[in-house]
C-alpha atoms as a PDB file:
ATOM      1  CA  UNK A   1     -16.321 -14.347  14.114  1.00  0.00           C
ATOM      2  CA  UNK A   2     -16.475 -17.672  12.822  1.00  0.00           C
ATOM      3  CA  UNK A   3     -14.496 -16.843   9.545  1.00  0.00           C
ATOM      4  CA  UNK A   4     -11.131 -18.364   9.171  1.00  0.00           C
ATOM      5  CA  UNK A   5      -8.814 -15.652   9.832  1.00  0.00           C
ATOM      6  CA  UNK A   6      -6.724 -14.687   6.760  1.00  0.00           C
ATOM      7  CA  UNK A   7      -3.503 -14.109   7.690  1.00  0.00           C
ATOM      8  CA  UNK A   8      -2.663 -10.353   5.803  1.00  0.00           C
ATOM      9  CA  UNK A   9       0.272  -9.539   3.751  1.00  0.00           C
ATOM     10  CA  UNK A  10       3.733  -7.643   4.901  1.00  0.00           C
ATOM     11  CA  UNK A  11       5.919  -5.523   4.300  1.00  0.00           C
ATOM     12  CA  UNK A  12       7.876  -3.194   5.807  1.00  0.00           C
ATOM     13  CA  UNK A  13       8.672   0.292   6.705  1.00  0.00           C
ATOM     14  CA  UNK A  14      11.992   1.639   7.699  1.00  0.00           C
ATOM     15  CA  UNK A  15      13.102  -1.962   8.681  1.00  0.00           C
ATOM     16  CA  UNK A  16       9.755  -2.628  10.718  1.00  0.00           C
ATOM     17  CA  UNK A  17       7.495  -5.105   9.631  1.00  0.00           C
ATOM     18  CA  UNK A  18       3.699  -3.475   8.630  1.00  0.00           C
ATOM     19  CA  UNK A  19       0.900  -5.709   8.107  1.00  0.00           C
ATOM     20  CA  UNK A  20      -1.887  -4.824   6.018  1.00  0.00           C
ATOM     21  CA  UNK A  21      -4.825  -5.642   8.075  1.00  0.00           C
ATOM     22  CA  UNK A  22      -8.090  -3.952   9.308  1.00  0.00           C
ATOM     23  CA  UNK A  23      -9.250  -4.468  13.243  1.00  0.00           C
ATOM     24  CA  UNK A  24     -11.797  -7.024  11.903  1.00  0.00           C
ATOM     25  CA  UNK A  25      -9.118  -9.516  10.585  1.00  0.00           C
ATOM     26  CA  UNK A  26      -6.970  -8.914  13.302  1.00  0.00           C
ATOM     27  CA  UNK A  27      -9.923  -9.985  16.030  1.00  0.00           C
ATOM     28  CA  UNK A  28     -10.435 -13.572  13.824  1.00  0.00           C
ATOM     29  CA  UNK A  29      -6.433 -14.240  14.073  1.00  0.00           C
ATOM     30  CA  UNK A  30      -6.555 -13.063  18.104  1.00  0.00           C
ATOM     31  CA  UNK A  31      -9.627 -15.489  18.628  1.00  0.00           C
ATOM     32  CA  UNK A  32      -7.792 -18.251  16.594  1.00  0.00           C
ATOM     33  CA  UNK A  33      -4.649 -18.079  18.651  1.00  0.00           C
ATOM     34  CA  UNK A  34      -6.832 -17.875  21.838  1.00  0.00           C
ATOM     35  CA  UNK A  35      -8.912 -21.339  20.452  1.00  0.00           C
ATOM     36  CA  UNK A  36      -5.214 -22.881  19.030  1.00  0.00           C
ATOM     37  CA  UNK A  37      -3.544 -22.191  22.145  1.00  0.00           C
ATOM     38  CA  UNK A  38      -0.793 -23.661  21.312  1.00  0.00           C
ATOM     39  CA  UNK A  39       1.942 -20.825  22.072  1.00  0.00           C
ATOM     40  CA  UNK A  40       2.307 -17.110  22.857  1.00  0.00           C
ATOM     41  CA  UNK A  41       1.714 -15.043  19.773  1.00  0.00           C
ATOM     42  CA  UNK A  42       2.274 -11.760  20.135  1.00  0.00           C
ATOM     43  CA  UNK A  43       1.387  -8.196  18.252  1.00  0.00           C
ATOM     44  CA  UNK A  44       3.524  -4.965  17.665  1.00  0.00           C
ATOM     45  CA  UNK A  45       1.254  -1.875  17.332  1.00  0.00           C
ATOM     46  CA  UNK A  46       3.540   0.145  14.876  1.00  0.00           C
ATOM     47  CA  UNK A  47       3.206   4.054  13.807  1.00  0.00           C
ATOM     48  CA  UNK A  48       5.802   6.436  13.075  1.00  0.00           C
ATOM     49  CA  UNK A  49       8.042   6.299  16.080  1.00  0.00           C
ATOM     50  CA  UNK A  50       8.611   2.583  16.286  1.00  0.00           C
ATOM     51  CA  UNK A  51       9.539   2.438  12.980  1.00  0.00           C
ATOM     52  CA  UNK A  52      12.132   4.692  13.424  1.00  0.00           C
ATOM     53  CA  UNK A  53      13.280   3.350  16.554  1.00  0.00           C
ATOM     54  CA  UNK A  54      13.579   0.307  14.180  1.00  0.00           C
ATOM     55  CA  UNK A  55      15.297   2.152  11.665  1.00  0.00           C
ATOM     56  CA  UNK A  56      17.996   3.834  14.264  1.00  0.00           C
ATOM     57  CA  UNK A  57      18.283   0.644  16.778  1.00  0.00           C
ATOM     58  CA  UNK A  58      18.691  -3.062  14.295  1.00  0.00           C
ATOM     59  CA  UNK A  59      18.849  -4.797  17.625  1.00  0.00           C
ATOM     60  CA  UNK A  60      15.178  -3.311  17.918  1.00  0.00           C
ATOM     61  CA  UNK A  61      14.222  -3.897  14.397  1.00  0.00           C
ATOM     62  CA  UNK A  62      15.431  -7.570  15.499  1.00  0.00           C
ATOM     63  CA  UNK A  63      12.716  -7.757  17.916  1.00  0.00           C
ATOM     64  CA  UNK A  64       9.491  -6.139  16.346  1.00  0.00           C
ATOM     65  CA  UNK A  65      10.534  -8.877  13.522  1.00  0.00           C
ATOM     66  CA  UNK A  66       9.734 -11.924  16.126  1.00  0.00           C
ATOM     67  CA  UNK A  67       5.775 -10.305  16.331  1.00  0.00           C
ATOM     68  CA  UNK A  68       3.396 -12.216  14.739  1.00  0.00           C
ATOM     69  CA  UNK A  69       1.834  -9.706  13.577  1.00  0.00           C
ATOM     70  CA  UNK A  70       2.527  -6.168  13.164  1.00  0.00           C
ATOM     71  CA  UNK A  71      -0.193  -3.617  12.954  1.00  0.00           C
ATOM     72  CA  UNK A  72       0.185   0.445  11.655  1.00  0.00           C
ATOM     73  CA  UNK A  73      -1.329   2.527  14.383  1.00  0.00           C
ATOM     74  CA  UNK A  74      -0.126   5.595  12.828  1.00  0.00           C
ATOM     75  CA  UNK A  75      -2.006   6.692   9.446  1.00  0.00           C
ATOM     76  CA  UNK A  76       1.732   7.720   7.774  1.00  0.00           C
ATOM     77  CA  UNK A  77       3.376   4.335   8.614  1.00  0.00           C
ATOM     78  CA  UNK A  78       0.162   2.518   7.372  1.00  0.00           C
ATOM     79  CA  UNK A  79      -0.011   4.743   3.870  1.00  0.00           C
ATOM     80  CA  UNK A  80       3.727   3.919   3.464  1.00  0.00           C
ATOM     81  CA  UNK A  81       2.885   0.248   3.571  1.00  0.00           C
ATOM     82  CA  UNK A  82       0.431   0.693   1.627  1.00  0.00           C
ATOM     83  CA  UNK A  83       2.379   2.435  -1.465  1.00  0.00           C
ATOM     84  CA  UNK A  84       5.244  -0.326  -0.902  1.00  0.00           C
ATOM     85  CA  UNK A  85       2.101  -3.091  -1.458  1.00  0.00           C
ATOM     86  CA  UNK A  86       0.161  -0.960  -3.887  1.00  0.00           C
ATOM     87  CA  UNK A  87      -3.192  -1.678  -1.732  1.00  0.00           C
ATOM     88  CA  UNK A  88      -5.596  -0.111  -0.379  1.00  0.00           C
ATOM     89  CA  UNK A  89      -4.534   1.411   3.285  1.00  0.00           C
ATOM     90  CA  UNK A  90      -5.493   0.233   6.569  1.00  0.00           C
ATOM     91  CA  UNK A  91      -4.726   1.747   9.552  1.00  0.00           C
ATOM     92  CA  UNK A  92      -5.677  -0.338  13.387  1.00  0.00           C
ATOM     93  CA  UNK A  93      -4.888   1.885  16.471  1.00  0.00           C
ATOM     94  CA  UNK A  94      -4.287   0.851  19.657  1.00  0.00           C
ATOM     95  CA  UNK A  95      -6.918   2.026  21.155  1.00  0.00           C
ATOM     96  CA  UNK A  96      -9.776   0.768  18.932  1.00  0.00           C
ATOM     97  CA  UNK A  97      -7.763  -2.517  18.890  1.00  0.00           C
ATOM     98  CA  UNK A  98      -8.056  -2.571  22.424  1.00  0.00           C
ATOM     99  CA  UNK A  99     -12.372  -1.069  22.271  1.00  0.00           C
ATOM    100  CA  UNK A 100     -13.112  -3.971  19.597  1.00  0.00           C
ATOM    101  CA  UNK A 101     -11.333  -6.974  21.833  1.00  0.00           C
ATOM    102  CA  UNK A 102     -13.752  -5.889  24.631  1.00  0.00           C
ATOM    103  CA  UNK A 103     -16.409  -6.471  22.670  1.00  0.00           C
ATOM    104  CA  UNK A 104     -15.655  -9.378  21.661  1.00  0.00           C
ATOM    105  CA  UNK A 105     -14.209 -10.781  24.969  1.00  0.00           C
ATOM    106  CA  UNK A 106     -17.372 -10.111  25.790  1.00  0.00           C
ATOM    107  CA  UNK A 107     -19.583 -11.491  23.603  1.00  0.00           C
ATOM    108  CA  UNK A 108     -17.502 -15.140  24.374  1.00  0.00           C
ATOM    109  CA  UNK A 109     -16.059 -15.017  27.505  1.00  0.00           C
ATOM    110  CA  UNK A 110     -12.446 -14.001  26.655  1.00  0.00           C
ATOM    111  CA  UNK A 111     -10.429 -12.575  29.525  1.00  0.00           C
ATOM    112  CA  UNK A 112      -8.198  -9.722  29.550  1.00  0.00           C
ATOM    113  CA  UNK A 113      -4.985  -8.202  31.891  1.00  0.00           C
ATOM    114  CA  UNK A 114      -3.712  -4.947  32.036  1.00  0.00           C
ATOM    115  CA  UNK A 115       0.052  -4.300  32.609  1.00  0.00           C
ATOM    116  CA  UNK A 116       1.647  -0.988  32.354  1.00  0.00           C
ATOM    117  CA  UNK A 117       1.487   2.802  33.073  1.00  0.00           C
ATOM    118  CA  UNK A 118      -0.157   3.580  36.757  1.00  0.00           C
ATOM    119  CA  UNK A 119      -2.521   2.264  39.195  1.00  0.00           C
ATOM    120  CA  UNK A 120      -4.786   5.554  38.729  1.00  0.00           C
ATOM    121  CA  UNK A 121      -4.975   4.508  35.210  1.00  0.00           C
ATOM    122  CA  UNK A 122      -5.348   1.181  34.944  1.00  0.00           C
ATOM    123  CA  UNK A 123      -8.634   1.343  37.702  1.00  0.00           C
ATOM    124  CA  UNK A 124      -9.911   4.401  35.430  1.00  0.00           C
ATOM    125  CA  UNK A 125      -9.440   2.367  31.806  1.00  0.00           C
ATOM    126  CA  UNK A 126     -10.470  -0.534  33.543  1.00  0.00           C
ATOM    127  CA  UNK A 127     -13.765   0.790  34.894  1.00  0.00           C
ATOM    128  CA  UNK A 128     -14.640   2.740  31.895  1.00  0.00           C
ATOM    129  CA  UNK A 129     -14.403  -0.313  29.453  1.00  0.00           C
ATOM    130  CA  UNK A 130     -16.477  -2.086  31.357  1.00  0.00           C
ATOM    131  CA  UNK A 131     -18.838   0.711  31.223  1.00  0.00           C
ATOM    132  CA  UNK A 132     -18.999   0.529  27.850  1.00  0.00           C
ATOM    133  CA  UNK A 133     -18.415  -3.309  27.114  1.00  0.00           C
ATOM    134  CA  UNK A 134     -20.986  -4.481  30.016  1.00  0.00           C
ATOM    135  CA  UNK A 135     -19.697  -8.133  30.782  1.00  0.00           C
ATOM    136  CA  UNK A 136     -16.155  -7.409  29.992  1.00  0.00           C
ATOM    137  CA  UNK A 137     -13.743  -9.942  31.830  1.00  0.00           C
ATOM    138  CA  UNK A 138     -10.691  -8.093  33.374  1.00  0.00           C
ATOM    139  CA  UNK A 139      -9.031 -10.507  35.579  1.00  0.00           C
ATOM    140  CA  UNK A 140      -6.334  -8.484  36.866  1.00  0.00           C
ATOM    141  CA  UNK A 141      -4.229  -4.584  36.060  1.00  0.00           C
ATOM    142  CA  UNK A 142      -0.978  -4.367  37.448  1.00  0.00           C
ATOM    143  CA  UNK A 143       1.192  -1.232  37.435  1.00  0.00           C
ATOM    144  CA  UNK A 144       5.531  -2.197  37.863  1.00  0.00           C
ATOM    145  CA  UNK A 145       7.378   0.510  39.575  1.00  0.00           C
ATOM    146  CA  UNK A 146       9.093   2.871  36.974  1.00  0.00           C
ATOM    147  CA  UNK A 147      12.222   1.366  37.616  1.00  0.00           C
ATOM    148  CA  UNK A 148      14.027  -2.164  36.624  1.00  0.00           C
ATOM    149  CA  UNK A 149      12.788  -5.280  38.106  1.00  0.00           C
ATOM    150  CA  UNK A 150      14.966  -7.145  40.801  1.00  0.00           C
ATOM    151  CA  UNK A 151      14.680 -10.847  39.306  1.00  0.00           C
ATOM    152  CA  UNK A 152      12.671 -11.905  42.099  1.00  0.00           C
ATOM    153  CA  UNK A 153      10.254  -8.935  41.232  1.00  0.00           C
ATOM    154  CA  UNK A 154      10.196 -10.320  37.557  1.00  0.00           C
ATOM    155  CA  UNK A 155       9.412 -13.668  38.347  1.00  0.00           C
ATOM    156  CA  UNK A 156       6.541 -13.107  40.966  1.00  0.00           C
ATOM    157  CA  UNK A 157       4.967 -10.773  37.852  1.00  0.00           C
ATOM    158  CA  UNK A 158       5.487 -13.712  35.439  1.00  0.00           C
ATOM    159  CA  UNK A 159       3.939 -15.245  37.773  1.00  0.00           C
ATOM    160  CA  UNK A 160       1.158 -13.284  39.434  1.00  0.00           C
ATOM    161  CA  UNK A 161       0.483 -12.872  35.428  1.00  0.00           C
ATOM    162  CA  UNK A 162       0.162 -16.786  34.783  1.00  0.00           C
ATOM    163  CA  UNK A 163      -2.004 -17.625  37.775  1.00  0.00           C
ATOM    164  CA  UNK A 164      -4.708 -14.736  35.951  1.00  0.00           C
ATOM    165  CA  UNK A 165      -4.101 -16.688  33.274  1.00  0.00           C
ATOM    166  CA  UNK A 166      -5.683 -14.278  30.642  1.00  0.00           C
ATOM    167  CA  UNK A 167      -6.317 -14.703  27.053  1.00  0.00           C
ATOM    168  CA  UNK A 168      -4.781 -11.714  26.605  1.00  0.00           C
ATOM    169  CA  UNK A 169      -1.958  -9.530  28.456  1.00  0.00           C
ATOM    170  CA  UNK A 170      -2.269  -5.848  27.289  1.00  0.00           C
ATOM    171  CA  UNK A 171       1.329  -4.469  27.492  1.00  0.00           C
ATOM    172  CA  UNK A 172       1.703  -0.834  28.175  1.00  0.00           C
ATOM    173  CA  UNK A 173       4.825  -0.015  29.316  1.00  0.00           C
ATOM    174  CA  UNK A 174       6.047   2.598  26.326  1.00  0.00           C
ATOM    175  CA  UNK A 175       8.008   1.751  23.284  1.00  0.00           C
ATOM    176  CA  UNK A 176      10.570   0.469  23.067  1.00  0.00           C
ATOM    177  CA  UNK A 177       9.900  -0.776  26.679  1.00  0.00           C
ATOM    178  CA  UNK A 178       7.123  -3.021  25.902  1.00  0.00           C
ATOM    179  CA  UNK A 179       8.468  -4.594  23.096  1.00  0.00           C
ATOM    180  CA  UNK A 180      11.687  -5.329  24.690  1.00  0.00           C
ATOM    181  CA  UNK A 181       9.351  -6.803  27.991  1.00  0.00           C
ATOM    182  CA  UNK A 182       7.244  -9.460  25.760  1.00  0.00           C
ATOM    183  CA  UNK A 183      10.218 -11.066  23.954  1.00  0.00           C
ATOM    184  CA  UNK A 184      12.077 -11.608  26.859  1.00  0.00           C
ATOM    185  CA  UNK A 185       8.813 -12.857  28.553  1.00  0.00           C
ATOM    186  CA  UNK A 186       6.878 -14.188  26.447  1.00  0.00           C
ATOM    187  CA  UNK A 187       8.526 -18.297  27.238  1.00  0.00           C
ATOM    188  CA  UNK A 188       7.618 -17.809  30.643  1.00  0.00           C
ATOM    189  CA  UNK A 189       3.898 -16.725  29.948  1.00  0.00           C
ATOM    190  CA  UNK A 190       0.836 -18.975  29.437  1.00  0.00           C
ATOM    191  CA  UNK A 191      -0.777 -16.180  27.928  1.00  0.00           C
ATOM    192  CA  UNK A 192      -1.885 -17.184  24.275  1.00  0.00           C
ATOM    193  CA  UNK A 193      -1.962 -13.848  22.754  1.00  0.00           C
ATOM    194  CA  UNK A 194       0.388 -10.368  23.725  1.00  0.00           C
ATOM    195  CA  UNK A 195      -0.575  -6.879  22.882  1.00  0.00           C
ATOM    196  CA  UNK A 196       2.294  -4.365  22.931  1.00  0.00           C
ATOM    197  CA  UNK A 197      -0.379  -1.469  23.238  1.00  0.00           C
ATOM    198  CA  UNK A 198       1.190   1.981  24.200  1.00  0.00           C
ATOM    199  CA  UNK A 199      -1.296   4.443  25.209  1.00  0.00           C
ATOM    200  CA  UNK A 200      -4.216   2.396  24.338  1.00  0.00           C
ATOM    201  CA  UNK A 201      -4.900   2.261  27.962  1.00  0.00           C
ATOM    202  CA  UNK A 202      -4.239   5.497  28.631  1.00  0.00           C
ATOM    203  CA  UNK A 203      -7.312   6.641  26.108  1.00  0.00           C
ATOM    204  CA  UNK A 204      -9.789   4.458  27.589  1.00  0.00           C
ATOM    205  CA  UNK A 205      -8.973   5.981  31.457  1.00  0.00           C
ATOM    206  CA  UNK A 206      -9.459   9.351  29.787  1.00  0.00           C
ATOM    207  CA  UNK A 207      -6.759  11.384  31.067  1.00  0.00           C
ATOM    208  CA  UNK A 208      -5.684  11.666  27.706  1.00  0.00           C
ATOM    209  CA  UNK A 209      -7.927  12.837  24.428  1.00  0.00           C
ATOM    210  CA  UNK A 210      -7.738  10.426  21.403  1.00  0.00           C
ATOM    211  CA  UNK A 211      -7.615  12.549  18.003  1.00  0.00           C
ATOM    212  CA  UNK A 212     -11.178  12.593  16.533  1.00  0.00           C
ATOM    213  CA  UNK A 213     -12.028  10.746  13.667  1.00  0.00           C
ATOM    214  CA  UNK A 214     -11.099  13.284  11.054  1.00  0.00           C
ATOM    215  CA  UNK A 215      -7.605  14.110  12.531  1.00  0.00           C
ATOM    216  CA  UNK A 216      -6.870  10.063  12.366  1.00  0.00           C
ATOM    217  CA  UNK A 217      -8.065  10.449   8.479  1.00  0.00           C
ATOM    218  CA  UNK A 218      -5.653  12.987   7.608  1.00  0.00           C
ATOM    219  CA  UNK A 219      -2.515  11.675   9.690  1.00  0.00           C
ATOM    220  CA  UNK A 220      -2.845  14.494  12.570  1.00  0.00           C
ATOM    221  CA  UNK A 221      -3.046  12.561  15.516  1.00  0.00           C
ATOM    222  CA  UNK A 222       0.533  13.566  16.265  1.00  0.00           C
ATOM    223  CA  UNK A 223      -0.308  17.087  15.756  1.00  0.00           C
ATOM    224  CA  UNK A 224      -3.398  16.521  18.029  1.00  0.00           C
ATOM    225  CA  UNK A 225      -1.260  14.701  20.912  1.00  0.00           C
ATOM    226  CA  UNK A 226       1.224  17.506  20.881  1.00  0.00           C
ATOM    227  CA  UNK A 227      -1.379  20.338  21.596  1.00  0.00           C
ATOM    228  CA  UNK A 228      -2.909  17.950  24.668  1.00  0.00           C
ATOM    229  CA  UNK A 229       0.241  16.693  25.355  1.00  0.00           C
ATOM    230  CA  UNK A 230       2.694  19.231  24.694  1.00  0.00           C
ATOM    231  CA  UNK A 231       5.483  17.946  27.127  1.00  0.00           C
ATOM    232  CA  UNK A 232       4.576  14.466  26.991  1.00  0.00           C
ATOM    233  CA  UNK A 233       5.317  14.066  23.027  1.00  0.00           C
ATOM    234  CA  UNK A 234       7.157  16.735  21.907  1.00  0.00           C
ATOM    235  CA  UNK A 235      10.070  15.299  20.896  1.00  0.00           C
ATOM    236  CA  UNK A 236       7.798  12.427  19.315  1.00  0.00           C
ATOM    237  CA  UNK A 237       6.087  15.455  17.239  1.00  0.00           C
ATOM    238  CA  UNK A 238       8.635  18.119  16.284  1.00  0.00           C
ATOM    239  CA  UNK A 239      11.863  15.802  15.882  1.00  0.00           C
ATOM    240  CA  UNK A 240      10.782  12.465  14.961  1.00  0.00           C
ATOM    241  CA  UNK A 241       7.961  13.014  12.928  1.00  0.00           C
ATOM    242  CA  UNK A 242       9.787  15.424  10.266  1.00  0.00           C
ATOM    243  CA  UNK A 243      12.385  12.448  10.240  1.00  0.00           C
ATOM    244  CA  UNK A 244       9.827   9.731   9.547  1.00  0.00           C
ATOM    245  CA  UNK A 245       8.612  11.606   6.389  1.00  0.00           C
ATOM    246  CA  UNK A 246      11.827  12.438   5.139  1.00  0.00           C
ATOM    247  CA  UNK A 247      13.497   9.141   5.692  1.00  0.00           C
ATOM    248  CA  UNK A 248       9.642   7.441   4.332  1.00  0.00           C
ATOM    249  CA  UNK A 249      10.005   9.161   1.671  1.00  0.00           C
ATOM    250  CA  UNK A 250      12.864   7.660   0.383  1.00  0.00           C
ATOM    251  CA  UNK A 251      11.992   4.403   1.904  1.00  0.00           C
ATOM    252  CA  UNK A 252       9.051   4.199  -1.288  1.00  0.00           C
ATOM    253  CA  UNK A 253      11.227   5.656  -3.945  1.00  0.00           C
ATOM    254  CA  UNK A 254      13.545   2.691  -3.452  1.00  0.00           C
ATOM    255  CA  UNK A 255      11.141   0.573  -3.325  1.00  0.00           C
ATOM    256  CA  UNK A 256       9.736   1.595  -6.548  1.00  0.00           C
ATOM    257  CA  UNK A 257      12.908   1.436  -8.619  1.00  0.00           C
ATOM    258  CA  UNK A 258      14.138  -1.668  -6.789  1.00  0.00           C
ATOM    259  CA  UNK A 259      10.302  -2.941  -8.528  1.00  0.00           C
ATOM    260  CA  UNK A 260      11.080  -0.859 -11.884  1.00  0.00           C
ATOM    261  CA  UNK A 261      14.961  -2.751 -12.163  1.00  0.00           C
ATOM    262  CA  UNK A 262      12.567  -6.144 -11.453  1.00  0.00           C
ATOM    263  CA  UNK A 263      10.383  -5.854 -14.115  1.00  0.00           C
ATOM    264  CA  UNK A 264      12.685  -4.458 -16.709  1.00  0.00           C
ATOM    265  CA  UNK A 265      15.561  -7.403 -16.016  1.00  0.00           C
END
């Protein structure tokens, strides 16, 4: 990991911001921030849905545009980068995100912090990655009620948070949720690097299945979360995954005459 980090070209889909990066790359510019620290970086973990939360909600689109860096969790928002860049596509999901930052946390003594979804989970993700990442430094999981904050409940989080003082603060709260959370928090952190994760954490307690490796390839996962989670992402699924390709879809053939009109001007 001693490589400079390259920092990866952007671009963006339905008003969201998509980096084209691989886990590898993103790891060198975590561990750079982390060895910089010299302010709160955070990163967006963008499929399908948040881009078209971005592309319904500017005020949303606003804030995934203050992340550092944007990755495509979902295959479809990470091939429609792709197209826009003509490259070659790379998708990094949450989960492996998180899997790979274990490792590597524990290979040099990084430390991490859970915040988000529930106490059941959090102990089960928690205890299972350190099954599998032997030496892994969690220095504290904390689950908020499903409710708003009072601000004295916000502050004693910001600071509960601080006194960890983690490399990294894994943000699970739901999208938009999350997002929303680590702008408005991230001043008040110490924390030199913020995941907005989603159900990463969820995964690695194993209450939910992750789509195998050949589901990811083809851009099923969403069909594979809806049969496991049929009441959980349904909407997600059947509603705003038709609208993602349709609206996607147009999304590139602008792009490409907006490049045609270029060159032929």
């Amino acid at each position: 990991m001693a490589q400079q980090a390259r920092y990866p070209p952007c671009t963006e889909v339905l008003g969201a911001p998509v980096h084209i990066v691989d886990v590898e790359n993103v790891l060198r510019l975590m561990e750079q921030w982390i060895r910089e620290r010299d302010r709160t970086h955070w990163i967006a973990v963008t499929g399908s849905h948040g881009a078209l939360e971005a592309h319904k909600h500017p005020d949303f689109r606003d804030v995934l545009r203050t992340a550092d860096l944007s990755v495509p969790d979902g295959r479809w928002a990470a091939r429609v980068a792709a197209k826009k860049l003509s490259c070659e596509t790379h998708q990094v999901r949450g989960a492996d995100l998180l899997s790979a930052f274990c490792e590597l946390s524990r290979q040099k003594g990084f430390t991490n912090y859970f915040y988000g979804d529930t106490d059941e989970t959090l102990a089960l993700a928690s205890e299972r990655l350190r099954q599998k990442h032997p030496g892994v430094k969690i220095v504290g999981a904390h689950s908020p009620p499903f409710r708003e904050l009072t601000p004295d409940e916000d502050a004693q989080v910001t600071e509960m948070i601080n006194r960890a003082n983690p490399d990294v603060l894994w943000v699970a709260l739901g999208l938009p949720k999350q997002e929303r959370w680590i702008v408005a928090h991230r001043d008040r952190l110490k924390t030199p690097v913020i995941v907005a994760v989603g159900a990463a954490i969820k995964f690695h307690s194993g209450k939910v299945v992750p789509a195998p490796y050949w589901a990811s390839q083809a851009g099923l996962e969403w069909f594979w979360r809806f049969l496991h989670e049929p009441r959980t992402v349904w909407r997600r699924a059947l509603v705003y995954g038709p609208q993602f390709m349709a609206l996607s879809l147009l999304d590139v053939m602008r792009h490409r005459k907006r490049s045609q009109d270029n060159k032929s001007s």
